[in-house]
C-alpha atoms as a PDB file:
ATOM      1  CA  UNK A   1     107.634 140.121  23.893  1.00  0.00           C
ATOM      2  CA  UNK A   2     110.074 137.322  25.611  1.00  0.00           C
ATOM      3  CA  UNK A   3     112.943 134.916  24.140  1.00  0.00           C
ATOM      4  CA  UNK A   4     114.477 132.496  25.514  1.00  0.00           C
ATOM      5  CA  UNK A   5     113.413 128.669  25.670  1.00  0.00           C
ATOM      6  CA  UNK A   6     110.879 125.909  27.490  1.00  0.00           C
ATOM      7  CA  UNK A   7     108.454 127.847  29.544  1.00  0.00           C
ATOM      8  CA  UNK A   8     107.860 131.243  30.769  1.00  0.00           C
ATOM      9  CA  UNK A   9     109.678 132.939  33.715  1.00  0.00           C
ATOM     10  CA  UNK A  10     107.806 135.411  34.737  1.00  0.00           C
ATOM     11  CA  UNK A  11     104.298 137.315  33.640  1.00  0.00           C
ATOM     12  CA  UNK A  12     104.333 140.598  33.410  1.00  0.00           C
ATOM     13  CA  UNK A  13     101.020 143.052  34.058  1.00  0.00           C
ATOM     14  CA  UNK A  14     100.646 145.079  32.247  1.00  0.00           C
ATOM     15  CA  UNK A  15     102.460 144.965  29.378  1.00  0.00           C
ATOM     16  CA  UNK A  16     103.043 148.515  28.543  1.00  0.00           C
ATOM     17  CA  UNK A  17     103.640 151.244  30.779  1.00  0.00           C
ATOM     18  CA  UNK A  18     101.372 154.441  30.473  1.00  0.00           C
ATOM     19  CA  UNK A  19     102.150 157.377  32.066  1.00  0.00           C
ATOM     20  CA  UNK A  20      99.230 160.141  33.011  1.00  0.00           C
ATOM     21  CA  UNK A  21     101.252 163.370  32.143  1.00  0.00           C
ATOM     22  CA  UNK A  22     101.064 166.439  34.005  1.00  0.00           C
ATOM     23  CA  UNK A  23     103.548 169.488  33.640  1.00  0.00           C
ATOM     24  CA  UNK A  24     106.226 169.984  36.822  1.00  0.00           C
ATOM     25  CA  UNK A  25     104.542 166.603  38.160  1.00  0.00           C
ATOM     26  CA  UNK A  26     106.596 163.173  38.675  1.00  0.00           C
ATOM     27  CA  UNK A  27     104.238 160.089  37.462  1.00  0.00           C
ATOM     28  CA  UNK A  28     104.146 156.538  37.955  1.00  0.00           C
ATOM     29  CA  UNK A  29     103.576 153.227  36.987  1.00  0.00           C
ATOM     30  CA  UNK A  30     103.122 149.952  38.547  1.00  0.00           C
ATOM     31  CA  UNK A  31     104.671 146.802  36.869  1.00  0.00           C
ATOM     32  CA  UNK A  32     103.582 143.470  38.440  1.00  0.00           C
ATOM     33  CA  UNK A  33     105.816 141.106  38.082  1.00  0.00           C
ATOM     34  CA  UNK A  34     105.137 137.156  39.028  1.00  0.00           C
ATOM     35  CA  UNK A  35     107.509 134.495  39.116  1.00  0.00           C
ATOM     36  CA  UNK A  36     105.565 131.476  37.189  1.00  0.00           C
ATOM     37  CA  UNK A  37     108.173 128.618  38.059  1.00  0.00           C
ATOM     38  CA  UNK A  38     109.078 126.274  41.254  1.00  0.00           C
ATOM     39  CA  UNK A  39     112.721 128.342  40.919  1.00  0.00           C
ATOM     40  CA  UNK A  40     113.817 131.443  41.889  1.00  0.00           C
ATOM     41  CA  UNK A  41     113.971 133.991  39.149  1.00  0.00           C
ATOM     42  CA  UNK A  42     116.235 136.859  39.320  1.00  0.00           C
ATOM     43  CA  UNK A  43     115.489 140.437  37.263  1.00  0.00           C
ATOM     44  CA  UNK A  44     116.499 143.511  35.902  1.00  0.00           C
ATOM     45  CA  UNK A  45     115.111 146.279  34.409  1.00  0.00           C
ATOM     46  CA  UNK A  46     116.921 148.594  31.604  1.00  0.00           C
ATOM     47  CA  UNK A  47     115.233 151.951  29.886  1.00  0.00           C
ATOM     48  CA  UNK A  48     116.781 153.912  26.778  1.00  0.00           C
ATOM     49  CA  UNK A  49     116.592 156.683  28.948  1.00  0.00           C
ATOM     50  CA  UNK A  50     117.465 156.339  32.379  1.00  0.00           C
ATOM     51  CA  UNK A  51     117.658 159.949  33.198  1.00  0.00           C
ATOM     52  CA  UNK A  52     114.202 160.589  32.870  1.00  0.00           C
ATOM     53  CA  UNK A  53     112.893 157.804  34.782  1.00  0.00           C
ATOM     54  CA  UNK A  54     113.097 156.279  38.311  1.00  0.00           C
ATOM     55  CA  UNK A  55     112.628 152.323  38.651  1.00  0.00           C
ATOM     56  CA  UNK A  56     112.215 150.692  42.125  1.00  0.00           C
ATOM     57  CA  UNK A  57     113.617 148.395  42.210  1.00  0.00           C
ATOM     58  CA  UNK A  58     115.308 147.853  38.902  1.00  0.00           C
ATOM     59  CA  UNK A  59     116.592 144.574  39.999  1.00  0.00           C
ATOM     60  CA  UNK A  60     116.015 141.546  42.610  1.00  0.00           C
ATOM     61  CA  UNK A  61     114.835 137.600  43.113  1.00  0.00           C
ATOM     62  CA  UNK A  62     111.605 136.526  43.276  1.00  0.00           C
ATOM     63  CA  UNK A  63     111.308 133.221  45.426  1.00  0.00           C
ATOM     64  CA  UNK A  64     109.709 130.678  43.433  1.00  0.00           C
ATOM     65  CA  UNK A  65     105.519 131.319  42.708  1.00  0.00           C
ATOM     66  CA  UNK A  66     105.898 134.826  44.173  1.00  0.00           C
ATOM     67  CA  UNK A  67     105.430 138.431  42.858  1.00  0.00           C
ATOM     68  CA  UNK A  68     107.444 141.194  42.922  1.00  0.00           C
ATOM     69  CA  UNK A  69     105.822 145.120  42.249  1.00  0.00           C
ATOM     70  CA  UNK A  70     108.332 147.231  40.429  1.00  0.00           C
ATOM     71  CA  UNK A  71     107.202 151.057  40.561  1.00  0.00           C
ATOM     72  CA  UNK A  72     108.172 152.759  37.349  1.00  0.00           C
ATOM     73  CA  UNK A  73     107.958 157.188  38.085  1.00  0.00           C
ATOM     74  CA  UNK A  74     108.296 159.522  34.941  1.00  0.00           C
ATOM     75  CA  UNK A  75     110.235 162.690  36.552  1.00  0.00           C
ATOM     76  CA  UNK A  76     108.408 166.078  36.349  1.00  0.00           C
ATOM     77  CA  UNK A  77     108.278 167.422  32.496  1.00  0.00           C
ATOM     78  CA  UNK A  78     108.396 171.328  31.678  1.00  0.00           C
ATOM     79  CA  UNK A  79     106.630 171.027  28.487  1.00  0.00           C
ATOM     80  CA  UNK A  80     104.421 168.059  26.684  1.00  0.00           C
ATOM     81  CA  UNK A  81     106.163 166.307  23.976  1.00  0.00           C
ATOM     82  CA  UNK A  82     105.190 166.441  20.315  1.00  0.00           C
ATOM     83  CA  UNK A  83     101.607 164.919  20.217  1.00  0.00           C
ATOM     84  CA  UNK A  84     102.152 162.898  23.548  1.00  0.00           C
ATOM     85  CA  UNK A  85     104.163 160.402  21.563  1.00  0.00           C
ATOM     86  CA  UNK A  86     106.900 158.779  23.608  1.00  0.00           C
ATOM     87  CA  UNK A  87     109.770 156.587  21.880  1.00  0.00           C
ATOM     88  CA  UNK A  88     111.259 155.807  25.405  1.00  0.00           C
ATOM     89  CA  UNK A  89     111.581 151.817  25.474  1.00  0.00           C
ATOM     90  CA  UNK A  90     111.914 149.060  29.171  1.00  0.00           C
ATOM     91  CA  UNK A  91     113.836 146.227  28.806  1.00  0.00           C
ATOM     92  CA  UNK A  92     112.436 143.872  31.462  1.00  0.00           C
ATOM     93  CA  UNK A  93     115.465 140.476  31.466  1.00  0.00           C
ATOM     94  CA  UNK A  94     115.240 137.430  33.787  1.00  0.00           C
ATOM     95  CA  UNK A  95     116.847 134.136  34.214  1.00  0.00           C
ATOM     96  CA  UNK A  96     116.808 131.607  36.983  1.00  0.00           C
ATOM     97  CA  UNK A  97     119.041 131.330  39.745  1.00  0.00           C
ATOM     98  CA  UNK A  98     120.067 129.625  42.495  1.00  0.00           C
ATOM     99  CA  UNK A  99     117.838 129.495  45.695  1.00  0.00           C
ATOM    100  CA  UNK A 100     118.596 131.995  48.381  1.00  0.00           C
ATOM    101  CA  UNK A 101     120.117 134.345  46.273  1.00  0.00           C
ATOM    102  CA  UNK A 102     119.722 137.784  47.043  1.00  0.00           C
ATOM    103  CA  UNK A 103     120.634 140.985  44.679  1.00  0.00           C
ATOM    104  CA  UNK A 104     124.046 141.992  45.935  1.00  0.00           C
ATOM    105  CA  UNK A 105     125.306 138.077  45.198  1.00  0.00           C
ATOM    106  CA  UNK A 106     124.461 138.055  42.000  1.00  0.00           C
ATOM    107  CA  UNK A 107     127.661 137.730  39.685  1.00  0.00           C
ATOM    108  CA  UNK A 108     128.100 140.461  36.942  1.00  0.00           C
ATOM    109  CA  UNK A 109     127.371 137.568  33.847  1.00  0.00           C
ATOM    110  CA  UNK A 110     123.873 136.813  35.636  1.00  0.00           C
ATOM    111  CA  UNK A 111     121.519 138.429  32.716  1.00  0.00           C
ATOM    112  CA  UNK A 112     124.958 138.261  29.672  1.00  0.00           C
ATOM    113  CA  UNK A 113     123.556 135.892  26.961  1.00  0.00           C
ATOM    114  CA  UNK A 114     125.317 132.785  26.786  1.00  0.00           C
ATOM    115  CA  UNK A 115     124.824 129.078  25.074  1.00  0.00           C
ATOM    116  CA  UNK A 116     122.165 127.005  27.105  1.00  0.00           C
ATOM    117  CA  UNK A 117     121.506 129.261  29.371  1.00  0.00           C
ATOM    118  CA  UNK A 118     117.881 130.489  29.819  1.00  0.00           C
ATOM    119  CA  UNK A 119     116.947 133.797  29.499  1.00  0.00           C
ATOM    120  CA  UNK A 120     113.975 135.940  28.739  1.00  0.00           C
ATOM    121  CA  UNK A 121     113.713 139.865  27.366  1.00  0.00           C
ATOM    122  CA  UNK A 122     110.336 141.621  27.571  1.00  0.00           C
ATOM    123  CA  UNK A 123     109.944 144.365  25.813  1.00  0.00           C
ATOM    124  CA  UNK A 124     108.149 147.064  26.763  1.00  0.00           C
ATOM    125  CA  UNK A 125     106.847 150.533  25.276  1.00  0.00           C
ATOM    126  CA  UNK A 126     105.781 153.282  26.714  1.00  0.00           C
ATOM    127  CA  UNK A 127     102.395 155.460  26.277  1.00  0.00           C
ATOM    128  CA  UNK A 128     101.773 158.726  27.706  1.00  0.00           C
ATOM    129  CA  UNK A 129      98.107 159.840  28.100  1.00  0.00           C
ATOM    130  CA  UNK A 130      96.953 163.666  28.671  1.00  0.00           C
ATOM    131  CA  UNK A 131      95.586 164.571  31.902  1.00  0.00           C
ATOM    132  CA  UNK A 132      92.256 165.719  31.606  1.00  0.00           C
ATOM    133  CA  UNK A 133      90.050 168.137  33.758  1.00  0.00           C
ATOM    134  CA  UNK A 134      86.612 168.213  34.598  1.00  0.00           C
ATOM    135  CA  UNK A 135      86.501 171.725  34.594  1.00  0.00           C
ATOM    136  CA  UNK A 136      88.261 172.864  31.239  1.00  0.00           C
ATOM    137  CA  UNK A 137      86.370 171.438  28.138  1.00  0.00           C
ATOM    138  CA  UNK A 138      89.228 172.162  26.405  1.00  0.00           C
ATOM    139  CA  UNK A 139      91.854 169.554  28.354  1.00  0.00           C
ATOM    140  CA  UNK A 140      89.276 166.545  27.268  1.00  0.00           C
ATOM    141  CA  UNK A 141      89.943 167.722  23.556  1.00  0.00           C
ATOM    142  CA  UNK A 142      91.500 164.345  21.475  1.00  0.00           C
ATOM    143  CA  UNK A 143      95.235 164.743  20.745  1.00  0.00           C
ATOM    144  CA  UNK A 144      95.774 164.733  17.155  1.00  0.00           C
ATOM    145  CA  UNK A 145      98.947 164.142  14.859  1.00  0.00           C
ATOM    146  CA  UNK A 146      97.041 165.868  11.998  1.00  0.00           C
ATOM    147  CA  UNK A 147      98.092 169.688  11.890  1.00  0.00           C
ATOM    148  CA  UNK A 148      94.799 170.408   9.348  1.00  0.00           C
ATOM    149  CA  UNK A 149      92.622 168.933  12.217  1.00  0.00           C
ATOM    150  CA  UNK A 150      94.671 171.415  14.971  1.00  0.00           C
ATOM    151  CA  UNK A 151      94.006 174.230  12.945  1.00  0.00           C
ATOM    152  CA  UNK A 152      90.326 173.677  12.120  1.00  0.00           C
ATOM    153  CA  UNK A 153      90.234 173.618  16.363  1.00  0.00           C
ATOM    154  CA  UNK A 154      92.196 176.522  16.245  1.00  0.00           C
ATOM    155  CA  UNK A 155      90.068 178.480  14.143  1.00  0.00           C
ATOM    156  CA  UNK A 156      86.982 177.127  15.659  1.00  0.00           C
ATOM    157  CA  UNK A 157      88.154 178.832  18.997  1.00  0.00           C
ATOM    158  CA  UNK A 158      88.997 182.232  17.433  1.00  0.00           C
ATOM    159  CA  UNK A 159      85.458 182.350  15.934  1.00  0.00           C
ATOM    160  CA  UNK A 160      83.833 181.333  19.054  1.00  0.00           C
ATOM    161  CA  UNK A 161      85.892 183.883  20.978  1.00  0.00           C
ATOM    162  CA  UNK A 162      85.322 186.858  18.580  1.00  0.00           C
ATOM    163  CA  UNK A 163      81.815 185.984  18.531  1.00  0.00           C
ATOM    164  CA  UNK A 164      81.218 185.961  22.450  1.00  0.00           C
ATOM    165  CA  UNK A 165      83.208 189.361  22.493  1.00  0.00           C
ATOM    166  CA  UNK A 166      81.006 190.791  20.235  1.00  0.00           C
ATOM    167  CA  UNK A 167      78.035 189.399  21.469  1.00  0.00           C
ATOM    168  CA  UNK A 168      78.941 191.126  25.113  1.00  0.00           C
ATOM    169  CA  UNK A 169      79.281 194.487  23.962  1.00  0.00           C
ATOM    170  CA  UNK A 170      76.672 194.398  22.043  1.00  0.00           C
ATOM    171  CA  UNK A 171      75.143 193.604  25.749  1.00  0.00           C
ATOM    172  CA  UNK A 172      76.737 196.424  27.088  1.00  0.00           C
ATOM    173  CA  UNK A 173      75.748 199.057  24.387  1.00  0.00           C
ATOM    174  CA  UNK A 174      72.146 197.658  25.169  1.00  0.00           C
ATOM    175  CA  UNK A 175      72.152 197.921  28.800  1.00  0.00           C
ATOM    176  CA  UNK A 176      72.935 201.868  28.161  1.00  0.00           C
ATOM    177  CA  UNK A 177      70.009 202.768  25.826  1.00  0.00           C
ATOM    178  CA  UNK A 178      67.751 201.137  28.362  1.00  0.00           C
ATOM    179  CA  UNK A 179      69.300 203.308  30.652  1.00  0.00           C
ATOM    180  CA  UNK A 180      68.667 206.321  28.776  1.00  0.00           C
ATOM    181  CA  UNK A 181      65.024 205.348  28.293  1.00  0.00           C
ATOM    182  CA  UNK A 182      65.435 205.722  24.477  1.00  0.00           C
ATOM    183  CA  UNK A 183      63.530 203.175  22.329  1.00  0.00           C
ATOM    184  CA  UNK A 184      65.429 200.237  20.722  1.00  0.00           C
ATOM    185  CA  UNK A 185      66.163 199.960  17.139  1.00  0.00           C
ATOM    186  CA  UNK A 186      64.710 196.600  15.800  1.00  0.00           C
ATOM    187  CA  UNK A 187      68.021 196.497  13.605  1.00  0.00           C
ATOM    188  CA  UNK A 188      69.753 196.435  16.792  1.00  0.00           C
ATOM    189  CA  UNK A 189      67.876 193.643  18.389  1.00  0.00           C
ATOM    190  CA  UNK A 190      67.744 191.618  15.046  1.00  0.00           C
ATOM    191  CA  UNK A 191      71.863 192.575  15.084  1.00  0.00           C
ATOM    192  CA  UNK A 192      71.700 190.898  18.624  1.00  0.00           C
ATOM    193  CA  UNK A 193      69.545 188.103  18.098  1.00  0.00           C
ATOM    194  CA  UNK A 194      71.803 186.492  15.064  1.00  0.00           C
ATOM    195  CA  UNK A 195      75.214 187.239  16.851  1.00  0.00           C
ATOM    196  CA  UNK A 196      73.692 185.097  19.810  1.00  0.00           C
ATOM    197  CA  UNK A 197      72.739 182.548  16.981  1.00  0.00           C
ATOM    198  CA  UNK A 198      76.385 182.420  16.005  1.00  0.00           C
ATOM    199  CA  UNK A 199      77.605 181.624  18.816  1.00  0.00           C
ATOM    200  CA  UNK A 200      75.142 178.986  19.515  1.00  0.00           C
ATOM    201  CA  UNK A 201      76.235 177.655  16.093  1.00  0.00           C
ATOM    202  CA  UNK A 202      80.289 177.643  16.979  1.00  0.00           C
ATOM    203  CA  UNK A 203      80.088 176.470  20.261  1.00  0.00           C
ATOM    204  CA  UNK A 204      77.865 173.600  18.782  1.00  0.00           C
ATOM    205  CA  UNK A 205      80.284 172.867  15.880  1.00  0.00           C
ATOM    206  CA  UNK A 206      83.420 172.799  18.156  1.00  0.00           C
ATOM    207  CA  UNK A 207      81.828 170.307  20.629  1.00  0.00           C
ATOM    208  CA  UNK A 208      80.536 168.170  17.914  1.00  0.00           C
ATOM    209  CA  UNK A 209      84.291 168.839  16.190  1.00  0.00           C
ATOM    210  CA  UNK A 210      86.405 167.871  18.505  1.00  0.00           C
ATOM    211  CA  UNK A 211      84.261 165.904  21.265  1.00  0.00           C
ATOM    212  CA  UNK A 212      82.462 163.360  19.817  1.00  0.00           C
ATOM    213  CA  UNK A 213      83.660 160.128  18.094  1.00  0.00           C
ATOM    214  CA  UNK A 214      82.307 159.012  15.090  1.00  0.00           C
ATOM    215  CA  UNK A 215      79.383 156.606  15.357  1.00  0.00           C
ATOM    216  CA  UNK A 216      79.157 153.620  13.464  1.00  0.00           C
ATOM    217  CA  UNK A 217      75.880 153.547  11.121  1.00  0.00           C
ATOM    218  CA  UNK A 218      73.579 150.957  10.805  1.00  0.00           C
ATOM    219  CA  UNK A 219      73.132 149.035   7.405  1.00  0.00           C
ATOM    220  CA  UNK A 220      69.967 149.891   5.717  1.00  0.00           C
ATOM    221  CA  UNK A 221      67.115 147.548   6.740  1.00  0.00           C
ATOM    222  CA  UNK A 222      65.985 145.667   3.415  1.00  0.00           C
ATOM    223  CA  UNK A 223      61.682 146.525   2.787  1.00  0.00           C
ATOM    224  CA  UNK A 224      59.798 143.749   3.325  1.00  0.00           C
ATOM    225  CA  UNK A 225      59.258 141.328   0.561  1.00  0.00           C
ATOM    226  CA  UNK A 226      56.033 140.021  -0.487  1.00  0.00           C
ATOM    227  CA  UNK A 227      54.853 136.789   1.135  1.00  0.00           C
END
């Protein structure tokens, strides 16, 4: 979002900032940002919380029709915050200036608001996005606000869990009455046989639960009508 008057300053891509978020690892974030004018444009670059983020730079000139890359790195985080939503906000300000200007000769009142004088604000939020893993099903499971739908997956897990525990020492208990050559009660295998079932069943459920989006259905196809 920009303000200010006649045409734009800069473009800015893109125009959030998402952050791939990883526990006790920094990330970052590259902000493109081109100077659309025959002037130079000076910048700088605010946050709402400046302790948790590094920008480089967070000010300069871009000569006129030029582009400046401004790396935006999310410090290392000891835990995940609530449902990976973020309320941290940029401010991204420019305003032209004079030609040669460089950073340190920029006066103090370069980005204050005054009558006339042309300056733009873009706003922009930030969005943090899980890391996931190939090798854990679990880390490509959808964050959810909803706490019903976390503790359907909850209790999706502890069934699947009690049910593969079972299942192996029912294994176990097997193994040894083969080992003792004694013959093998058909309860027992038909105790066996439904367990594995079960788990079959949970693992499916879970997948399908928490895996797969909904698909959109097809309208019904009319019948033919009579020529």
């Amino acid at each position: 979002m920009a303000s200010g008057g006649g045409d734009k300053l800069v473009t800015i891509d893109p125009e959030e900032l998402r952050f791939q978020v990883e526990l006790e690892k920094p990330s970052h974030c590259d902000l493109k940002v081109s100077n659309a004018t025959d002037k130079s444009v000076a910048f700088k670059v605010k946050t709402t919380s400046p302790k948790k983020y590094f920008v480089h730079p967070n000010s300069g000139v871009i000569p006129p029709w030029d582009t400046c890359i401004i790396r935006v790195t999310l410090q290392a985080q000891l835990e995940y915050p609530p449902d990976m939503q973020c309320r941290d906000k940029f401010l991204l300000q420019s305003t032209p200036v004079p030609p040669n200007n460089d950073t340190e000769e920029l006066p103090p009142n370069t980005f204050s608001k005054e009558p006339g004088k042309q300056l733009e604000e873009y706003k922009l939020k930030v969005v943090y996005v899980a890391r996931t893993d190939r090798g854990n099903p679990d880390a490509n499971i959808k964050q959810n606000s909803d706490p019903s739908y976390n503790q359907a997956i909850q209790t999706a897990r502890a069934a699947r869990d009690a049910a593969v525990k079972e299942a192996t020492q029912l294994q176990q208990e097997l193994d040894m009455v083969k080992k003792k050559n004694k013959k093998k009660s058909p309860g027992f295998s038909i105790r066996l046989a439904i367990t594995a079932g079960l788990i079959g069943i949970m693992i499916g459920l879970l997948l399908k639960l928490v895996l797969s989006s909904p698909q959109p259905t097809s309208p019904p196809v009319p019948p033919p009508t009579a020529g």
